[in-house]
C-alpha atoms as a PDB file:
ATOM      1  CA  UNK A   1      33.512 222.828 137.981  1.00  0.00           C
ATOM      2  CA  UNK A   2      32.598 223.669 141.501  1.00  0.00           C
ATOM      3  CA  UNK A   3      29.216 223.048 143.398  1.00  0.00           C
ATOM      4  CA  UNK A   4      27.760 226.297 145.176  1.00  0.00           C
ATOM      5  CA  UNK A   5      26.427 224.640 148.433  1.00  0.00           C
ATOM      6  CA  UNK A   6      24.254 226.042 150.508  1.00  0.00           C
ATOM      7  CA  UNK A   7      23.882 225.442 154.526  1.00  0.00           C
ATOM      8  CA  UNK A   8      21.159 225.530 157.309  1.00  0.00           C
ATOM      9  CA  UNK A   9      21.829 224.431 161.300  1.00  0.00           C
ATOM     10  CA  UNK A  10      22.576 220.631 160.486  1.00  0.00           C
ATOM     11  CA  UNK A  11      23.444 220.211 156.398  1.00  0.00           C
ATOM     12  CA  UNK A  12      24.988 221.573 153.740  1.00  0.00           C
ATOM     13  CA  UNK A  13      23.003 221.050 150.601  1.00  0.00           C
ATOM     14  CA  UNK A  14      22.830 221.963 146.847  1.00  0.00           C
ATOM     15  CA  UNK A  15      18.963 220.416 145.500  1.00  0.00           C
ATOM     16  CA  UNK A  16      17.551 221.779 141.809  1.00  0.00           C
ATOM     17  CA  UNK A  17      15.089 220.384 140.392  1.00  0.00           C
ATOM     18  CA  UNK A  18      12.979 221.211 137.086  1.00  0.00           C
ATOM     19  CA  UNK A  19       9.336 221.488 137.014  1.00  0.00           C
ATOM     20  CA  UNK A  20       6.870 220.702 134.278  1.00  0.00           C
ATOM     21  CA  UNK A  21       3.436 221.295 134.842  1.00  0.00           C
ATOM     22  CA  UNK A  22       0.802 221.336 131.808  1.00  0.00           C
ATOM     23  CA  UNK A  23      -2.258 222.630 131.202  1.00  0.00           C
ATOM     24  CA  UNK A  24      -5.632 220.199 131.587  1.00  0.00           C
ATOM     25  CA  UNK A  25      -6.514 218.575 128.072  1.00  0.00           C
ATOM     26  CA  UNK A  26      -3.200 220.454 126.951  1.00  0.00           C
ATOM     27  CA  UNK A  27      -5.499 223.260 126.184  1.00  0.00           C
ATOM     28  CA  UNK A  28      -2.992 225.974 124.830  1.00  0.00           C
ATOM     29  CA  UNK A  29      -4.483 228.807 126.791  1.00  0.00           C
ATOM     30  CA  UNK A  30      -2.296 230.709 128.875  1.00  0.00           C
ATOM     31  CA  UNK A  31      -1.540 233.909 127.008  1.00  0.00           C
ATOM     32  CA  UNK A  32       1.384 236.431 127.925  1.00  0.00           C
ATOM     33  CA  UNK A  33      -0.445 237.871 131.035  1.00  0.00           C
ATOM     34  CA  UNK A  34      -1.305 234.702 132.450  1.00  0.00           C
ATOM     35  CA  UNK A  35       2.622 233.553 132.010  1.00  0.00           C
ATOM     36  CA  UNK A  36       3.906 236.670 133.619  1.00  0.00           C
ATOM     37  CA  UNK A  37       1.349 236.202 136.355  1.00  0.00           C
ATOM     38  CA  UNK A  38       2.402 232.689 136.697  1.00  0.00           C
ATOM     39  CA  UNK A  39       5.855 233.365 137.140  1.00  0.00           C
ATOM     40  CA  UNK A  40       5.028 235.734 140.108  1.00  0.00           C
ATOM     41  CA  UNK A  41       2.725 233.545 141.983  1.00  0.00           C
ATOM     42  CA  UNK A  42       5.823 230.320 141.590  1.00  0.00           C
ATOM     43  CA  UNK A  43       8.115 232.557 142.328  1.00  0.00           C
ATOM     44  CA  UNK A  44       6.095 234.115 145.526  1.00  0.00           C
ATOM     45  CA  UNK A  45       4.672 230.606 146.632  1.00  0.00           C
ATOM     46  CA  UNK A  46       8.416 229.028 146.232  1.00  0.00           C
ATOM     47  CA  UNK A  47       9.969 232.349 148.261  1.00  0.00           C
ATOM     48  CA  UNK A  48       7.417 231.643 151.349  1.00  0.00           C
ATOM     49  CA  UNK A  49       8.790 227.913 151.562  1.00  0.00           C
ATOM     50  CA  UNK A  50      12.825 228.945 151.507  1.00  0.00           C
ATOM     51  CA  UNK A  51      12.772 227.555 147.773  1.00  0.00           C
ATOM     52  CA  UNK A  52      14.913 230.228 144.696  1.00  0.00           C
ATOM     53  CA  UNK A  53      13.316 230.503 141.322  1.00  0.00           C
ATOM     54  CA  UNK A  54      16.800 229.599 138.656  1.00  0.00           C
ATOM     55  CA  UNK A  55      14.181 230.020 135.809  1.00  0.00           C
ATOM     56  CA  UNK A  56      10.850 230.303 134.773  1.00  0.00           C
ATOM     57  CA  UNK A  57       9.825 229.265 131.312  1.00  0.00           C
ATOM     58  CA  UNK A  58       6.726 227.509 129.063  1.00  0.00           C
ATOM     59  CA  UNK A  59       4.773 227.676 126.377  1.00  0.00           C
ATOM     60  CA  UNK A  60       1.122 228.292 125.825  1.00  0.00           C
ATOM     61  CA  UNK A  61       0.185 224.657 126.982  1.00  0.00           C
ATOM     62  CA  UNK A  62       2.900 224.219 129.926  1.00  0.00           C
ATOM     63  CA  UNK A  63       5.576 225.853 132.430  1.00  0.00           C
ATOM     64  CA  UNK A  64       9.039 225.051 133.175  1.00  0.00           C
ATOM     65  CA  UNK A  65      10.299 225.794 136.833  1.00  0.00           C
ATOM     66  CA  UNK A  66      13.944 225.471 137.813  1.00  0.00           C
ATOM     67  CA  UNK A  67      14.252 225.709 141.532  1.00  0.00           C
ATOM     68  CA  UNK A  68      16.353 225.035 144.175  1.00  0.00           C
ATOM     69  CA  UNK A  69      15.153 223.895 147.526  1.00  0.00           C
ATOM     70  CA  UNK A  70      16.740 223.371 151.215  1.00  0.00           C
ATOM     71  CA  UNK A  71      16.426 219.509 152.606  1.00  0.00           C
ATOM     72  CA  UNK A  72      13.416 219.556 154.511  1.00  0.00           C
ATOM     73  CA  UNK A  73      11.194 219.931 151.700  1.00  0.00           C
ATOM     74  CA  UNK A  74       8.812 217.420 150.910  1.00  0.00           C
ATOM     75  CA  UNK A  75       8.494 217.527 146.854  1.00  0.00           C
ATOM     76  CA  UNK A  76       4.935 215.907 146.493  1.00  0.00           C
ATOM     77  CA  UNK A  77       3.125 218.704 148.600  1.00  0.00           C
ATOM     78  CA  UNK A  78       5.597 221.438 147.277  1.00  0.00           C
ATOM     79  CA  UNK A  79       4.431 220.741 143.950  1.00  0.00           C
ATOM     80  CA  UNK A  80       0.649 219.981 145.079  1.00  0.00           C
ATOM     81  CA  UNK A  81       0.891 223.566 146.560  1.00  0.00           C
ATOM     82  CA  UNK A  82       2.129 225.346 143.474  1.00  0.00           C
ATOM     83  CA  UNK A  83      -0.640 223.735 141.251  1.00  0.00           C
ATOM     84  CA  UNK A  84      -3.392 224.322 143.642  1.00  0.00           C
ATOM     85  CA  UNK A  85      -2.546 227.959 144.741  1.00  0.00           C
ATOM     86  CA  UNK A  86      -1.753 229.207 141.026  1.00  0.00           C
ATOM     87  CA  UNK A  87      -4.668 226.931 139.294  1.00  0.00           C
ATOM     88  CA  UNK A  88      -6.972 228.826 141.855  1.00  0.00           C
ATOM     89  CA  UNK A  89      -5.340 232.505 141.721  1.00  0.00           C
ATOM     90  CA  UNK A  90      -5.077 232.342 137.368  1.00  0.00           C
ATOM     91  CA  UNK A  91      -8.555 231.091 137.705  1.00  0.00           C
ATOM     92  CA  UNK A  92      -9.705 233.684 139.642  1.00  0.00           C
ATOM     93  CA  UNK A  93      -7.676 236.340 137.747  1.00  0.00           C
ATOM     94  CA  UNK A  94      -8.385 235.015 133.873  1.00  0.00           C
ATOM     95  CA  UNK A  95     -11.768 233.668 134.601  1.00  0.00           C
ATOM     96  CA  UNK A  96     -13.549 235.486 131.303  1.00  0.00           C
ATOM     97  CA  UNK A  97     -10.545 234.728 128.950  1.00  0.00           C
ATOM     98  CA  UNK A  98     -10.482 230.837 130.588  1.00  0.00           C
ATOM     99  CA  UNK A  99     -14.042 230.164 130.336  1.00  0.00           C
ATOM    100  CA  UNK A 100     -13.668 229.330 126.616  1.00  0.00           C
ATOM    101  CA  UNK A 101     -11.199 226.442 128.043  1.00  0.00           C
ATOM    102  CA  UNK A 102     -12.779 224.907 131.233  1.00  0.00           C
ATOM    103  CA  UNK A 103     -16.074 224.677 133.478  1.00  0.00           C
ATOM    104  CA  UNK A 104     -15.202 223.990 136.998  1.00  0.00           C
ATOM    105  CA  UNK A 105     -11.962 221.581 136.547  1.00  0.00           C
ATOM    106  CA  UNK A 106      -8.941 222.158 137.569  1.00  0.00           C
ATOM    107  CA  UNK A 107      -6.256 224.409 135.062  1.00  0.00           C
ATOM    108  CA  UNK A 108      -3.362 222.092 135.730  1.00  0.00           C
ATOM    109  CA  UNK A 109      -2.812 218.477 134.769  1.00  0.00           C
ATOM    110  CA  UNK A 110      -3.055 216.257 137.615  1.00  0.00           C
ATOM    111  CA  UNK A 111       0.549 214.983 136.018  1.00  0.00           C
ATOM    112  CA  UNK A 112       3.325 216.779 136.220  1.00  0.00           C
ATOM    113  CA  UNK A 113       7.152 215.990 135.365  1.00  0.00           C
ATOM    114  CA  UNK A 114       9.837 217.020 138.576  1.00  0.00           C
ATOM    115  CA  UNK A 115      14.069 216.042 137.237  1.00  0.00           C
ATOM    116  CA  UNK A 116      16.808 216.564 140.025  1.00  0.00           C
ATOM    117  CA  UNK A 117      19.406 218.826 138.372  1.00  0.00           C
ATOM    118  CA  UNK A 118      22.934 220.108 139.066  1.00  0.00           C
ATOM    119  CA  UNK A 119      26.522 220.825 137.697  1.00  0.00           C
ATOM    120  CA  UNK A 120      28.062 217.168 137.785  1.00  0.00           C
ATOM    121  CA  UNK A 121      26.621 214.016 135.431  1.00  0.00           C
ATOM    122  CA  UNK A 122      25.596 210.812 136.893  1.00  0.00           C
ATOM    123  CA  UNK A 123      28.907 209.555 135.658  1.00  0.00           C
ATOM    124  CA  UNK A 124      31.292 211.913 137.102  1.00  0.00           C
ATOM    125  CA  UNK A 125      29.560 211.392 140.255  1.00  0.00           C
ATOM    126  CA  UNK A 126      29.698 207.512 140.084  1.00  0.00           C
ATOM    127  CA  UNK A 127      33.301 208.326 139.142  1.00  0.00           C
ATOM    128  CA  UNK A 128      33.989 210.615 142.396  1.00  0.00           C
ATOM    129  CA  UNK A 129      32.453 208.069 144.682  1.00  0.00           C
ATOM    130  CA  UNK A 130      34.372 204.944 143.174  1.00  0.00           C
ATOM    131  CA  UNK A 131      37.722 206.822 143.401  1.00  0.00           C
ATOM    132  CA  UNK A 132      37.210 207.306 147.452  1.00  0.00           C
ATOM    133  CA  UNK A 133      39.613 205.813 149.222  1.00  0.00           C
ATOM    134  CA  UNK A 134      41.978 204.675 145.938  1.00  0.00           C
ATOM    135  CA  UNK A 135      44.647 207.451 146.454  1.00  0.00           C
ATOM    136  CA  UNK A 136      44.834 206.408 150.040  1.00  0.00           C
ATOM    137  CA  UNK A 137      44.900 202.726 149.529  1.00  0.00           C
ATOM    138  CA  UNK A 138      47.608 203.311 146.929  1.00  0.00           C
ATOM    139  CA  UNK A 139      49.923 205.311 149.195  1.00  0.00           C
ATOM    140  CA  UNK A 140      49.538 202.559 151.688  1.00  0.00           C
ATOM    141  CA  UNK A 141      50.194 199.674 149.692  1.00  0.00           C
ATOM    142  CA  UNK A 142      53.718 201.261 148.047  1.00  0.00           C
ATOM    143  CA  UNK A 143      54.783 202.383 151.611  1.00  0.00           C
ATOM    144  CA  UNK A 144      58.058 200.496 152.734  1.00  0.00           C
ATOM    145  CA  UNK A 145      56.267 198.330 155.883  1.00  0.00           C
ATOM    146  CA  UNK A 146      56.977 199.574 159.129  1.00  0.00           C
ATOM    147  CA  UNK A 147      60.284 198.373 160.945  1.00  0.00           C
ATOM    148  CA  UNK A 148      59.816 197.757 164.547  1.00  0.00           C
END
């Protein structure tokens, strides 16, 4: 299994990560519009910072975002910017149909969930890392020693 990488001017860098975000009190409001309206304002917000929707998902009481993202984003206000902006805009946009749901508060949990993801398990990782240098050190240590 091989890693796509991706590069900018000083890394080369493959970072998913997966999303959760749920609704305040759980309330199981967001209908089909609202998800389809969601999906374009992550995927928008997430464009405008470098970041790549993988996949967009959820139920009626939550969203699942897979993304990718290059290094020099800082998680904790990526994800404070995709709450605020879409809380406000699916507000805004569903404010008759969400007015059996909230007042004035906010339409997203203050919690959310965030999981690093890629192709390789923790264990073939530690695996990789703990094999460095063993080839190497083998092939050196059955080498005839050097006659002078």
């Amino acid at each position: 299994m091989s890693i796509e990488l991706n590069s900018n001017r000083h890394s080369v860098y493959s970072l998913k990560y997966h999303l959760v975000v749920i609704t305040k009190y759980r309330h199981k409001c967001i209908n089909s519009g609202m998800f389809k309206e969601l999906e374009k304002i992550f995927t928008r917000l997430l464009k405008d910072k470098d970041c790549k929707v993988l996949e967009f998902g959820g139920e009626k009481e939550h969203v699942h975002i897979v993304f990718e993202t290059p290094p020099q984003i800082q998680l904790s206000k990526l994800v404070n910017t995709l709450k605020t902006v879409s809380s406000r805009l699916i507000k805004k946009d569903y404010e008759e149909h969400l007015k059996d749901y909230y007042c004035n508060s906010a339409f997203w949990s203050k919690s959310y969930c965030i999981i690093s993801t890629g192709g390789a398990t923790i264990e073939t990782i530690e695996g990789y890392i703990q094999s460095q240098g063993v080839k190497e050190q083998n092939r050196l240590n059955s080498s005839p020693p050097e006659s002078n």
